[in-house]
C-alpha atoms as a PDB file:
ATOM      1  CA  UNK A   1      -4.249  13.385 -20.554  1.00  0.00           C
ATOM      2  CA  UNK A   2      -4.830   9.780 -19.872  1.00  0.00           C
ATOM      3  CA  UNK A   3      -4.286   8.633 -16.011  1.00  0.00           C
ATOM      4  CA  UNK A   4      -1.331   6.873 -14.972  1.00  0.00           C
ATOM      5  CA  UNK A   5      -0.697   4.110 -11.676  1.00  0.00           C
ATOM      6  CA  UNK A   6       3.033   3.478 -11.073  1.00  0.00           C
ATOM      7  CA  UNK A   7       5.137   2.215  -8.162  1.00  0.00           C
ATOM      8  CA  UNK A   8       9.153   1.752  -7.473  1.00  0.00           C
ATOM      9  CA  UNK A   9      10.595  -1.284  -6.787  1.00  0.00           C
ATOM     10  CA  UNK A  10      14.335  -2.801  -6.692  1.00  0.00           C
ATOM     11  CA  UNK A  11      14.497  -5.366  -9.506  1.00  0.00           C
ATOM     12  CA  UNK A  12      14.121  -8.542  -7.980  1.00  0.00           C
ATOM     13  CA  UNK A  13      10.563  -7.285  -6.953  1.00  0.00           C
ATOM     14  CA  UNK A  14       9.504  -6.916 -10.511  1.00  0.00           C
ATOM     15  CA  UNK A  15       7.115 -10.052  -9.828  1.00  0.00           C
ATOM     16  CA  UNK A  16       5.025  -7.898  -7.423  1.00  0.00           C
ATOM     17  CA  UNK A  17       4.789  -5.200  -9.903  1.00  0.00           C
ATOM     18  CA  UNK A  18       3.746  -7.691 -12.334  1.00  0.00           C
ATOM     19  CA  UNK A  19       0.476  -9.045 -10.603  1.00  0.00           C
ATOM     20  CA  UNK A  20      -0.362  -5.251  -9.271  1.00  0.00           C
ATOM     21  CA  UNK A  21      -0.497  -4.496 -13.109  1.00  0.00           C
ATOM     22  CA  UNK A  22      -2.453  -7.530 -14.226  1.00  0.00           C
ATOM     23  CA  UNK A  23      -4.929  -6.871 -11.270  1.00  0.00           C
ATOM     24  CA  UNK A  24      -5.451  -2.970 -12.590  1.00  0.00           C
ATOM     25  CA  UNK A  25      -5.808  -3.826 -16.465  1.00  0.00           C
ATOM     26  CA  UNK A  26      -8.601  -6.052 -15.441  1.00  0.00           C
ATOM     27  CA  UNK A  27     -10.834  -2.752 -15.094  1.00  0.00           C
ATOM     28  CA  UNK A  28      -8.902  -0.820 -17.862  1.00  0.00           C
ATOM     29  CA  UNK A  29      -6.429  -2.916 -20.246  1.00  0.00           C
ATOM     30  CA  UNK A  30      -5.182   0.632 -22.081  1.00  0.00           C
ATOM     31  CA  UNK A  31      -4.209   2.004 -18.357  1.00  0.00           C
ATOM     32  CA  UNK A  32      -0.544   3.444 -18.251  1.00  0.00           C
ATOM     33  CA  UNK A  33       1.588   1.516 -16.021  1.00  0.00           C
ATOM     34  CA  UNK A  34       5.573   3.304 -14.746  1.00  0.00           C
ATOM     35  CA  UNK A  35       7.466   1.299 -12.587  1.00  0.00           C
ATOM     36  CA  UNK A  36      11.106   3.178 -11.146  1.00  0.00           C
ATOM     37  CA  UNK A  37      13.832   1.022 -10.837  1.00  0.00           C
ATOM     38  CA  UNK A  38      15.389   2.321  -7.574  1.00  0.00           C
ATOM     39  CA  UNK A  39      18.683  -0.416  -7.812  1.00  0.00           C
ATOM     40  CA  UNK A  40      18.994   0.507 -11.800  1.00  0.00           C
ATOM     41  CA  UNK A  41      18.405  -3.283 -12.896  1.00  0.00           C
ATOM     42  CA  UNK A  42      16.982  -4.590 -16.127  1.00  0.00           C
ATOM     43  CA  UNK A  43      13.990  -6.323 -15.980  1.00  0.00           C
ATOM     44  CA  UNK A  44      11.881  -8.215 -18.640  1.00  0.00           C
ATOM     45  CA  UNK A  45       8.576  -6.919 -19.355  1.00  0.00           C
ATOM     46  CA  UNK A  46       6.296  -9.672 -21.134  1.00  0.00           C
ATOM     47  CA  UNK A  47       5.839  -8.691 -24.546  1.00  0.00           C
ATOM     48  CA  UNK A  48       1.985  -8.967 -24.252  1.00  0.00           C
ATOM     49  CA  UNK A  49       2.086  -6.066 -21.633  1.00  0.00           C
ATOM     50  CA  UNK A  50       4.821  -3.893 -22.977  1.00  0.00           C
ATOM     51  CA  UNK A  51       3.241  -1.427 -24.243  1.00  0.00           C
ATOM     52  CA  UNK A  52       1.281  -0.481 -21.319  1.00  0.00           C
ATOM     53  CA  UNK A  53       4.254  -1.160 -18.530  1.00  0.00           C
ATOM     54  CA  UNK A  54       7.432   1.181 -18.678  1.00  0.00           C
ATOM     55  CA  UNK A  55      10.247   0.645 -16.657  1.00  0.00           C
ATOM     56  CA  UNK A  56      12.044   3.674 -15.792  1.00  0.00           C
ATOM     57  CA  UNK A  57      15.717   2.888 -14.004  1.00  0.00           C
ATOM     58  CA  UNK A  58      16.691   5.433 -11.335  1.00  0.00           C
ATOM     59  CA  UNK A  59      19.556   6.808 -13.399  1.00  0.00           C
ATOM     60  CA  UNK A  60      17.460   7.933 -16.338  1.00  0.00           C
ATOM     61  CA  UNK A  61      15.888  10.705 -13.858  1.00  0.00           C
ATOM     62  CA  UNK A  62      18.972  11.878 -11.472  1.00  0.00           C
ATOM     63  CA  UNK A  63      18.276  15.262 -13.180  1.00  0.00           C
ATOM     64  CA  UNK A  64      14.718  15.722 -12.081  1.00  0.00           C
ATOM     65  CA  UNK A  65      14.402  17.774  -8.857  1.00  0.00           C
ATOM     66  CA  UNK A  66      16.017  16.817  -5.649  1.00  0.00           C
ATOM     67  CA  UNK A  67      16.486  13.032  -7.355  1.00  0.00           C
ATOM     68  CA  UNK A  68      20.319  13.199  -7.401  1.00  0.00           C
ATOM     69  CA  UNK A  69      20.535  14.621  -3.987  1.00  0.00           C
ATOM     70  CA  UNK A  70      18.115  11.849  -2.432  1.00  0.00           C
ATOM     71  CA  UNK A  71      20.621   9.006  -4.565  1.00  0.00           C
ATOM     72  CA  UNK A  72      23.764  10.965  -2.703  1.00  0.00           C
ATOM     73  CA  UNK A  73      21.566  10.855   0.523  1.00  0.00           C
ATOM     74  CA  UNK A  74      19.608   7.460   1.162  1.00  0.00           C
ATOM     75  CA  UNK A  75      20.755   5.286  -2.222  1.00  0.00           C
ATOM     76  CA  UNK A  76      24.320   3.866  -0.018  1.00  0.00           C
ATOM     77  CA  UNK A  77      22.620   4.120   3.562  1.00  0.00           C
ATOM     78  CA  UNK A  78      19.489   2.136   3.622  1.00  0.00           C
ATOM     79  CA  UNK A  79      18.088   1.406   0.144  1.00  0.00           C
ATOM     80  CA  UNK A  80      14.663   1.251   1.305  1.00  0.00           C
ATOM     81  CA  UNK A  81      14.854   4.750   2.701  1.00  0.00           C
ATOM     82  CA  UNK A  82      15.895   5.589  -0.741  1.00  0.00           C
ATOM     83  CA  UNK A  83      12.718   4.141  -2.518  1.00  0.00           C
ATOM     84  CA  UNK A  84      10.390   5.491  -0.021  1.00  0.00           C
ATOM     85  CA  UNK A  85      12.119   9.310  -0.308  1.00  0.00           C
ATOM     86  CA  UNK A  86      11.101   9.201  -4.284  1.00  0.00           C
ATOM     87  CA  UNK A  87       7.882   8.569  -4.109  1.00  0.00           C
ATOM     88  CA  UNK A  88       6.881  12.344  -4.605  1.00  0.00           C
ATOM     89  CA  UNK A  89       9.270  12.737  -6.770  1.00  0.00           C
ATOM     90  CA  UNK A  90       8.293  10.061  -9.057  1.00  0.00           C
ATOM     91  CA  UNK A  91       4.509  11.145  -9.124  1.00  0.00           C
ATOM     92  CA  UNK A  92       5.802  14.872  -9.605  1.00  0.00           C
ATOM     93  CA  UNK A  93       7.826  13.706 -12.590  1.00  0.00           C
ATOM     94  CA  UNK A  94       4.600  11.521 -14.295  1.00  0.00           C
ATOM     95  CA  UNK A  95       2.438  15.017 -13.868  1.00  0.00           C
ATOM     96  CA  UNK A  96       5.141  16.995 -15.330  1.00  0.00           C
ATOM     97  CA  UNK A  97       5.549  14.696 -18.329  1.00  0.00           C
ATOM     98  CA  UNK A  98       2.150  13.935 -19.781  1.00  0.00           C
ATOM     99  CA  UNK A  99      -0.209  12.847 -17.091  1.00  0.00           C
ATOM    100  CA  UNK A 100      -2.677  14.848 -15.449  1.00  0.00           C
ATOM    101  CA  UNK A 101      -3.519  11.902 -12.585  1.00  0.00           C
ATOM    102  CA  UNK A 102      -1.244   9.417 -11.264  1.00  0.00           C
ATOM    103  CA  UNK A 103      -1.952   6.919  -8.785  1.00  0.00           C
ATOM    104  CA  UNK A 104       1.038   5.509  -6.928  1.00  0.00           C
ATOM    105  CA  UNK A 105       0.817   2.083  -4.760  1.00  0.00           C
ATOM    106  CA  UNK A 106       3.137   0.244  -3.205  1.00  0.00           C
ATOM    107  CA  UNK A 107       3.803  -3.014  -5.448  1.00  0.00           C
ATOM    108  CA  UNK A 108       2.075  -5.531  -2.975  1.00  0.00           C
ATOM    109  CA  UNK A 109      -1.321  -4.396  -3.677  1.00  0.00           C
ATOM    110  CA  UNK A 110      -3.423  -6.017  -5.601  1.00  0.00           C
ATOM    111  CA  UNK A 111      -6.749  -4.637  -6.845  1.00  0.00           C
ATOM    112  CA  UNK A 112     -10.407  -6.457  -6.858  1.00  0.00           C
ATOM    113  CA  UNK A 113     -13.364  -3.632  -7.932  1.00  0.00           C
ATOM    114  CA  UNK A 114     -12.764  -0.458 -10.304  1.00  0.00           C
ATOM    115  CA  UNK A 115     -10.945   2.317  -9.012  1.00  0.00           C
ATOM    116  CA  UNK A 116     -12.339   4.640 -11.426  1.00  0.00           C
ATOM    117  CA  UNK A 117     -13.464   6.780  -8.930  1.00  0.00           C
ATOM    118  CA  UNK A 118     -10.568   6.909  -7.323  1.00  0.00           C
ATOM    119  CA  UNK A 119      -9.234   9.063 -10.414  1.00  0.00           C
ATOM    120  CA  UNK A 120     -12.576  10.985 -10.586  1.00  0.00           C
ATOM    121  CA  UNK A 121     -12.123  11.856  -7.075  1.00  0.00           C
ATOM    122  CA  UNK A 122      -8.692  13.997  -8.700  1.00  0.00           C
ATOM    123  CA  UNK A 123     -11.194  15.752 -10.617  1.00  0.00           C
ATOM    124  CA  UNK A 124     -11.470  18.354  -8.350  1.00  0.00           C
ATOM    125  CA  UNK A 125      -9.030  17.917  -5.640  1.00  0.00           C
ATOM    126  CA  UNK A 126      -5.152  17.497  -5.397  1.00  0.00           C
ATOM    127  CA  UNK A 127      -4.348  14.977  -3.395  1.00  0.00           C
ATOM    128  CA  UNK A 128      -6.076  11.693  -2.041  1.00  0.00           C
ATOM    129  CA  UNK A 129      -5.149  10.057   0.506  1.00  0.00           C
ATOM    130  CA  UNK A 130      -6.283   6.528   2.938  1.00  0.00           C
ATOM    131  CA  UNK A 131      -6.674   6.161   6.281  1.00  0.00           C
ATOM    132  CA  UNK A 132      -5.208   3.263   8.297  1.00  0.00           C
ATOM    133  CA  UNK A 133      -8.616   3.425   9.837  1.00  0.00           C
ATOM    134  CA  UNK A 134      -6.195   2.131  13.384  1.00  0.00           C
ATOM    135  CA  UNK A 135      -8.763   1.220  15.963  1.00  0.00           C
ATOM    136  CA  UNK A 136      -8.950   4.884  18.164  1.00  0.00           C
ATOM    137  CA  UNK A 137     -10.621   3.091  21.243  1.00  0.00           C
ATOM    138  CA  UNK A 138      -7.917   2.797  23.817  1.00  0.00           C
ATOM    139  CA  UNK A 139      -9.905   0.549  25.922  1.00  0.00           C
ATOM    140  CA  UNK A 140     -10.671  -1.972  23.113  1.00  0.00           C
ATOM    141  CA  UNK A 141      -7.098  -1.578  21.403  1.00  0.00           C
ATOM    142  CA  UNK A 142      -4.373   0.063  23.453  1.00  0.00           C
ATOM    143  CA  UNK A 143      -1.889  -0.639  20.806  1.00  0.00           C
ATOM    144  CA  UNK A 144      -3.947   0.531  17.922  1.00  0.00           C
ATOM    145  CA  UNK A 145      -4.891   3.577  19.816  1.00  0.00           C
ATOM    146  CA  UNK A 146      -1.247   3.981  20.156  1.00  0.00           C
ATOM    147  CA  UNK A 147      -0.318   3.292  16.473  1.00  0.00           C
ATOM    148  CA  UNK A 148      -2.670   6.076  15.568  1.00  0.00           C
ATOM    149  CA  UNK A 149      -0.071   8.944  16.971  1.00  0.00           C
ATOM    150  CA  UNK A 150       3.265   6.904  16.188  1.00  0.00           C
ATOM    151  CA  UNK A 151       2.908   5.604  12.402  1.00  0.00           C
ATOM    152  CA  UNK A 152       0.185   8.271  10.844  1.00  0.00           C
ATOM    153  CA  UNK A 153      -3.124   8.913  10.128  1.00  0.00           C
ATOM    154  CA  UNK A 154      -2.576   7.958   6.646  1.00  0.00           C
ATOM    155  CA  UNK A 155      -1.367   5.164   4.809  1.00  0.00           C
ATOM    156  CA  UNK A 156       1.779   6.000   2.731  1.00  0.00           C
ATOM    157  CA  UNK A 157       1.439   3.027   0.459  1.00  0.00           C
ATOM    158  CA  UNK A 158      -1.417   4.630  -1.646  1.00  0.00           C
ATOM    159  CA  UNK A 159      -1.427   8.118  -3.117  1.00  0.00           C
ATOM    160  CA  UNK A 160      -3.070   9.870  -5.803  1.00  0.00           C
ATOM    161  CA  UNK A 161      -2.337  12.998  -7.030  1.00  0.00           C
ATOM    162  CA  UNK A 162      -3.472  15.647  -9.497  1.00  0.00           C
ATOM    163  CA  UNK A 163      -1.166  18.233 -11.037  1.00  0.00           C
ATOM    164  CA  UNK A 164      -2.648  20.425  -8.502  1.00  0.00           C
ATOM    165  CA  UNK A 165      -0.923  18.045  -6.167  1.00  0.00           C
ATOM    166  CA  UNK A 166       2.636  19.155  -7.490  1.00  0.00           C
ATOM    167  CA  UNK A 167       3.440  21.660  -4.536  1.00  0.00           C
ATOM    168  CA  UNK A 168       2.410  19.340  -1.753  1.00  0.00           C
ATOM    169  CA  UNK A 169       4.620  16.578  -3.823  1.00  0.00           C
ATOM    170  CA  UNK A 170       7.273  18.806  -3.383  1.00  0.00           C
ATOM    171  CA  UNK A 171       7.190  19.650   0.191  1.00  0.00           C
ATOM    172  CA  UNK A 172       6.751  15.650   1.018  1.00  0.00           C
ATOM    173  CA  UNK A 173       9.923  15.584  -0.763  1.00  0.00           C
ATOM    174  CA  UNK A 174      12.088  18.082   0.760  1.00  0.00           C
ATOM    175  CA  UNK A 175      10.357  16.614   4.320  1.00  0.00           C
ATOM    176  CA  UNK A 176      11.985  12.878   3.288  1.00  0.00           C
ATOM    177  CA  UNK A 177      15.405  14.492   2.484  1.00  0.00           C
ATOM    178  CA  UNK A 178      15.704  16.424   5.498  1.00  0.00           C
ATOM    179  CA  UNK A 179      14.666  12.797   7.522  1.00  0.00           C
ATOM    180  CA  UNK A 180      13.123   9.486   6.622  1.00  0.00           C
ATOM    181  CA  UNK A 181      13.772   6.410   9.702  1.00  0.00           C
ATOM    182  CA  UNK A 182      11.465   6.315  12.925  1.00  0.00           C
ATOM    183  CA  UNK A 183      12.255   9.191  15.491  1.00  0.00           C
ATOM    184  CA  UNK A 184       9.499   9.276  17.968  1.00  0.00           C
ATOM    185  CA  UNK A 185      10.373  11.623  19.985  1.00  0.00           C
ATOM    186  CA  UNK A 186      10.363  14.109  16.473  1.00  0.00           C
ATOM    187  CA  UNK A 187       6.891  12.330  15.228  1.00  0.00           C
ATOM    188  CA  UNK A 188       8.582  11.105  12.309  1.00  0.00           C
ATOM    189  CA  UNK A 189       8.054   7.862  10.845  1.00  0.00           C
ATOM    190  CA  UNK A 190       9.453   6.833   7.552  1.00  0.00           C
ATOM    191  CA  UNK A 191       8.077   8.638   4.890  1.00  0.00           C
ATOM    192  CA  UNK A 192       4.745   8.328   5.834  1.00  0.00           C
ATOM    193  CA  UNK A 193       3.883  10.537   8.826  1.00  0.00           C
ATOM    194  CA  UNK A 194       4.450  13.273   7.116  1.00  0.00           C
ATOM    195  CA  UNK A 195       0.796  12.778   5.294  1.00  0.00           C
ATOM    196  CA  UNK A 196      -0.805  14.272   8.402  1.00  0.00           C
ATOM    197  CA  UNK A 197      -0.271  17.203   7.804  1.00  0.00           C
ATOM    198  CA  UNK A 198      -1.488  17.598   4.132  1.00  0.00           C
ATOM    199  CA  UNK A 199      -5.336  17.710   4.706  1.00  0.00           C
ATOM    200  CA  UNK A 200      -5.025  21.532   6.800  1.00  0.00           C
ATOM    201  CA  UNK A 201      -1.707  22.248   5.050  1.00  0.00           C
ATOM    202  CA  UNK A 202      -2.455  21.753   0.678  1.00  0.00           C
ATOM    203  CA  UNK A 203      -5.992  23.042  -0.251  1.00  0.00           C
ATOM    204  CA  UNK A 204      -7.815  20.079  -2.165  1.00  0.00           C
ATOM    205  CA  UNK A 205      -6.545  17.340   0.290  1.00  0.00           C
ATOM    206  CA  UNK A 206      -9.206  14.779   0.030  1.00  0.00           C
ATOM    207  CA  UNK A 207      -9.375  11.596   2.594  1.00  0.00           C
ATOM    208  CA  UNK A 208     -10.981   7.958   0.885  1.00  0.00           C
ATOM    209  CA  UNK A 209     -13.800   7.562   3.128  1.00  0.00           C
ATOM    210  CA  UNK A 210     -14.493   4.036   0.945  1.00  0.00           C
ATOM    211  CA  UNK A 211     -13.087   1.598   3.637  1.00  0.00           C
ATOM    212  CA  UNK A 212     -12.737  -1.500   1.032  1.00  0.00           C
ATOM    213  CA  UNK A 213      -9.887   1.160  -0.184  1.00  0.00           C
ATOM    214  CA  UNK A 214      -6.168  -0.075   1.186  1.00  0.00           C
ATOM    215  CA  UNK A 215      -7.944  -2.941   3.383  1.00  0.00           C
ATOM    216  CA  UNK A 216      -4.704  -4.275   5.533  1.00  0.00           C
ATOM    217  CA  UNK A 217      -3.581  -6.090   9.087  1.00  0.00           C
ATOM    218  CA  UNK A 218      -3.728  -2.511  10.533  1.00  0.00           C
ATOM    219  CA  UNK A 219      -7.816  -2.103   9.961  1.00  0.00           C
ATOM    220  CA  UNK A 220      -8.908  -5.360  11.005  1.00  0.00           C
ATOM    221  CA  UNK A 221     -11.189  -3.798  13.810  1.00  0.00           C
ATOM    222  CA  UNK A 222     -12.680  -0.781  11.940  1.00  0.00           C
ATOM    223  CA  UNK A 223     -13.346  -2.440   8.492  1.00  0.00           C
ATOM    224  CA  UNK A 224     -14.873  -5.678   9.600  1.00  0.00           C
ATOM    225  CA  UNK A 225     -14.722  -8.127   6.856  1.00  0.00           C
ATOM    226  CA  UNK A 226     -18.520  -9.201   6.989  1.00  0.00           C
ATOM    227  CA  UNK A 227     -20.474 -11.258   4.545  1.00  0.00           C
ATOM    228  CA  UNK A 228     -23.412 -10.009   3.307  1.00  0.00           C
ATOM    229  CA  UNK A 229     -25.605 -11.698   0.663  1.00  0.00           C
ATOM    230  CA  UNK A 230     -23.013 -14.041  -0.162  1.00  0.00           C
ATOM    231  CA  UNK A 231     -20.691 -11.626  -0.946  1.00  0.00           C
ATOM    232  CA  UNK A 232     -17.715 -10.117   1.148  1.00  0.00           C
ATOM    233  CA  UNK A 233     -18.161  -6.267   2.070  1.00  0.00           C
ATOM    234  CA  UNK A 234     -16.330  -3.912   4.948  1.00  0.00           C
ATOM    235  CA  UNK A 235     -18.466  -2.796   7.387  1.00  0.00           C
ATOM    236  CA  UNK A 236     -21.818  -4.692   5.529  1.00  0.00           C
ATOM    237  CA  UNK A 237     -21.559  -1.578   3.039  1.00  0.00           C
ATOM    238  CA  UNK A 238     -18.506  -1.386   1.040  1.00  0.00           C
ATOM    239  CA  UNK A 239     -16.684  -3.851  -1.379  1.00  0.00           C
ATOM    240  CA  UNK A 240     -13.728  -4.530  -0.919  1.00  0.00           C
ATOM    241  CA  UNK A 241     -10.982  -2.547  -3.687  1.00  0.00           C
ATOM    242  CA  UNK A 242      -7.657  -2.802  -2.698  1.00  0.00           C
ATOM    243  CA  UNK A 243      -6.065  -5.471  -0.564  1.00  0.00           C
ATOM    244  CA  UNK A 244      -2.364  -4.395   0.754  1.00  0.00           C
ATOM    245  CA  UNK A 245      -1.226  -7.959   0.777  1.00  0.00           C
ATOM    246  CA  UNK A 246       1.909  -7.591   3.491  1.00  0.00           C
ATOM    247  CA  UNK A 247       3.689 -10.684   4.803  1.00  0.00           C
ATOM    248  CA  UNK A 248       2.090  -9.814   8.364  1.00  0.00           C
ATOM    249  CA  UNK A 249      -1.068  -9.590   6.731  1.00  0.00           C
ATOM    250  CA  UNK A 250      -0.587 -12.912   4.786  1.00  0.00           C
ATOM    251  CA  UNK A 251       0.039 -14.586   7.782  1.00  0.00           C
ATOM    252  CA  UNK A 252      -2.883 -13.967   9.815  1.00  0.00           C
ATOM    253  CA  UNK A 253      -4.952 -14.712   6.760  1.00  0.00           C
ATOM    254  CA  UNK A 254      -3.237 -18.224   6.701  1.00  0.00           C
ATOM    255  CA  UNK A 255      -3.545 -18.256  10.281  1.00  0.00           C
ATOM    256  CA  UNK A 256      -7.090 -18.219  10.606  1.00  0.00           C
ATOM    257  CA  UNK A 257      -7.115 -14.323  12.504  1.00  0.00           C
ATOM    258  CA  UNK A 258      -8.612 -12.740   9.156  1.00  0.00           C
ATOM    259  CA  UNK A 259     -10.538 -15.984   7.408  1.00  0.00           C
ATOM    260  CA  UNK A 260     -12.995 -13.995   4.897  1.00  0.00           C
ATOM    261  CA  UNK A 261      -9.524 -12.639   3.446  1.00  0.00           C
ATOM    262  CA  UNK A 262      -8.729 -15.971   2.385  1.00  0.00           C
ATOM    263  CA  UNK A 263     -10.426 -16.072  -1.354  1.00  0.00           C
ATOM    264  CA  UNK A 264      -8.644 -13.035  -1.794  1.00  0.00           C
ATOM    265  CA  UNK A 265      -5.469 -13.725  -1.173  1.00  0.00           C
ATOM    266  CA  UNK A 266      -5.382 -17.038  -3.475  1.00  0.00           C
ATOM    267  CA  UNK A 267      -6.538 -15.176  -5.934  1.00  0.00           C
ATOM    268  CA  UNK A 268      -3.266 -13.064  -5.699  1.00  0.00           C
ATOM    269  CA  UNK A 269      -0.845 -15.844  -5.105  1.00  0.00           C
ATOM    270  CA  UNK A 270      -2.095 -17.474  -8.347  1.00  0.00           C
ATOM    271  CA  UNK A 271      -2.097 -14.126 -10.056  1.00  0.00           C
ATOM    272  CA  UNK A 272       1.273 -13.928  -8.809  1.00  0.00           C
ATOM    273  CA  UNK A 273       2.711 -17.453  -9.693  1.00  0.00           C
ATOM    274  CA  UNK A 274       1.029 -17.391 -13.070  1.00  0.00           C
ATOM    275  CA  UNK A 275       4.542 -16.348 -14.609  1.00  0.00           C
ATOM    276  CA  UNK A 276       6.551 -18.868 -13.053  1.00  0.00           C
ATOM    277  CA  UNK A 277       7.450 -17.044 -10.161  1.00  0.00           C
ATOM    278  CA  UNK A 278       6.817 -18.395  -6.283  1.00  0.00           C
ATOM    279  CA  UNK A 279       5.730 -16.040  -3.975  1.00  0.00           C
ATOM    280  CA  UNK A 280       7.378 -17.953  -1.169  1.00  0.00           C
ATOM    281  CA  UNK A 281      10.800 -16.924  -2.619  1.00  0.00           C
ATOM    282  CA  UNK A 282      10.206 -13.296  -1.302  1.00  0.00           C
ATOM    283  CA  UNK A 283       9.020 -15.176   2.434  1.00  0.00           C
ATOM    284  CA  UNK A 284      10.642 -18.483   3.710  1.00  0.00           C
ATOM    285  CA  UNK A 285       7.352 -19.150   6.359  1.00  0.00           C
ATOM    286  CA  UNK A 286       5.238 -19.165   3.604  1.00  0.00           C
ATOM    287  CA  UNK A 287       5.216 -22.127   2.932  1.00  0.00           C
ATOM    288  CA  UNK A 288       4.484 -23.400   6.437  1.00  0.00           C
ATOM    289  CA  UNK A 289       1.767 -21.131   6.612  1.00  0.00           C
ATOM    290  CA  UNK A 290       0.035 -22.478   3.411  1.00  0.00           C
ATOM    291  CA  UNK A 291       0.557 -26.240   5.008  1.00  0.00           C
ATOM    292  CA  UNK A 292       0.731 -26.188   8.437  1.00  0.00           C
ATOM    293  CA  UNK A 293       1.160 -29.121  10.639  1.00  0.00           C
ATOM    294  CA  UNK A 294      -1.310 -30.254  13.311  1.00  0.00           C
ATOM    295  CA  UNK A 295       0.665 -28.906  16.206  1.00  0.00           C
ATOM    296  CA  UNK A 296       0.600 -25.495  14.496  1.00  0.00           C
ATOM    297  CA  UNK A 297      -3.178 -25.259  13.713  1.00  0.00           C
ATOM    298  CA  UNK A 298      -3.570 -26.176  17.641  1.00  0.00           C
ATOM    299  CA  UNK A 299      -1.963 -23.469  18.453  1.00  0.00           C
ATOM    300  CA  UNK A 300      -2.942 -20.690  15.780  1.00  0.00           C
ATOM    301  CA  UNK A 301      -6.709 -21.935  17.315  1.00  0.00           C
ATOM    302  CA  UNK A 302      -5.982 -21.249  20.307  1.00  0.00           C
ATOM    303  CA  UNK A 303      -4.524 -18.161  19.626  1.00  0.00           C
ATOM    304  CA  UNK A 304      -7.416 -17.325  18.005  1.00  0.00           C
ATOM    305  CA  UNK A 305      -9.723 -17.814  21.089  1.00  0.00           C
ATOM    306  CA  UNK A 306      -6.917 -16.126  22.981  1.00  0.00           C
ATOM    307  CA  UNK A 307      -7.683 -12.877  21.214  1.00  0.00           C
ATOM    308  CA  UNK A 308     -11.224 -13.059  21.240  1.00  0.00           C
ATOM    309  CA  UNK A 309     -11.456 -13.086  25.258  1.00  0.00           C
ATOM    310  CA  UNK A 310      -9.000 -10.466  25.566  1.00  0.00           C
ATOM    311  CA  UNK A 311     -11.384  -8.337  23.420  1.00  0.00           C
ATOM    312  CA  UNK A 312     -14.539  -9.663  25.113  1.00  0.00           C
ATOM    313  CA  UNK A 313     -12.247  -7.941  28.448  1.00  0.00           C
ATOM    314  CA  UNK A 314     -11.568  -4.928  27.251  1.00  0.00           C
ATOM    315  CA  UNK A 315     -14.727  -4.977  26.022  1.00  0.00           C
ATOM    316  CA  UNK A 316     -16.340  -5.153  29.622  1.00  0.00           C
ATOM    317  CA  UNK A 317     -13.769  -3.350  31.521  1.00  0.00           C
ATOM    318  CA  UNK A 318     -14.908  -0.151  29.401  1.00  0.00           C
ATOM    319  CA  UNK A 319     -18.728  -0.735  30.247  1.00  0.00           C
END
């Protein structure tokens, strides 16, 4: 059966969901497009896309496996803990119901390239899965190095699954209702740690070794945006895919830290604001990022060179 990308939201995010849509049709206008309500609100799908986007509301699923339980569990306690538990749940329930691929992102990512090998890499194995690629040189990045063992190998915001997936969907899920929050001393974080362990423990685990795949703040160091005939590629090899266009990330784009980011994200915003929507309603600094006054740009500069000598140290004090 055809493939299938999807993500959950609350309603009010329904703009994010939009532009992630309009950036996948780009590369395949009959792809299949589920979005799960998590808060149960209506939303209004343009009629020029609705018969490729489906909205799903929470409610319409409480039946599936270990859906009602997560509602009774997360839903009144901390509603993002409740989106981020049905993420297996939700892919399980697209495989079980006339897909045999699903890709799920998180709805701030925003695609630049084809991903149709992302799907062909589901060919053969179950699940696929992207590295943070966190800087694992303590003496260049002690707090990378660090991130590495506290928030996971692998990036929970990007997923893809086969329906030979389907067990390890289920044991993520019955691992995010037995705990989802950050416990340290456990080695749990959120939903996501829990990733580790599928490449040894579900047969047909593959990793993306594609680095322009899920670029974010968190790879800064071991995808270097480099330019390269003109043309922006990670690492002077790959192109970049997938942006995962977080507020922290936004900000050091705007700030100067991550500059060859910058034709990116604009591209997003306006594919974002096309509808009418401002993406500065979702973050008030926004807009003081995007025009910044001249005491600002002094110091983001300086911050700038700041960072760049305390690499150049670590740097030598390794040598």
């Amino acid at each position: 059966m055809n493939p299938a990308f999807c993500t959950i939201i609350t309603a009010n995010y329904f703009p994010f969901a939009l532009a992630l849509y309009k950036s996948i049709r780009k590369f395949n206008p009959d792809i299949q497009f589920y979005i799960l309500i998590a808060d149960n609100h209506a939303v209004d799908v343009p009629m020029a896309f609705s018969n490729n986007i489906r909205t799903l509301p929470v409610k319409d699923i409480l039946d599936y496996s270990l859906v009602n339980q997560l509602h009774r569990r997360y839903a009144s306690v901390n509603t993002d803990f409740f989106r981020w538990s049905l993420k297996p749940v939700f892919i399980s329930y697209l495989l079980e119901n006339g897909h045999s691929k699903v890709i799920y992102t998180d709805c701030d990512i925003f695609f630049f390239e084809n991903y149709d090998f992302l799907f062909d890499g589901l060919d053969e194995g179950s699940v696929l899965l992207t590295p943070h690629w966190w800087n694992t040189n303590v003496n260049e990045n002690e707090e990378s190095f660090v991130s590495f063992f506290s928030y996971g190998i692998f990036n929970a915001g990007f997923i893809g699954v086969s329906k030979k997936g389907l067990p390890a969907m289920e044991w993520w899920a019955k691992a995010c209702y037995f705990k989802i929050g950050f416990f340290p001393e456990s080695g749990i974080f959120l939903d996501q740690k829990y990733l580790d362990a599928f490449p040894f423990r579900f047969p047909g685990t593959e990793v993306v070794r594609h680095c322009g795949c899920n670029i974010g703040e968190w790879n800064t160091e071991e995808c270097k945006r480099t330019i390269v005939n003109d043309r922006v590629l990670i690492n002077e090899e790959y192109p970049i895919v997938f942006i995962h266009f977080t507020q922290t990330l936004i900000q050091q784009i705007l700030k100067g830290f991550d500059p060859l980011l910058k034709p990116y994200f604009h591209q997003y915003m306006k594919t974002f604001e096309e509808d009418g929507t401002k993406l500065s309603n979702f973050d008030p600094k926004l807009d003081a990022h995007l025009h910044p006054g001249a005491i600002r740009k002094i110091k983001w500069t300086l911050r700038i060179r700041t960072r760049f000598k305390s690499f150049l140290f670590r740097i030598a004090r390794s040598l």
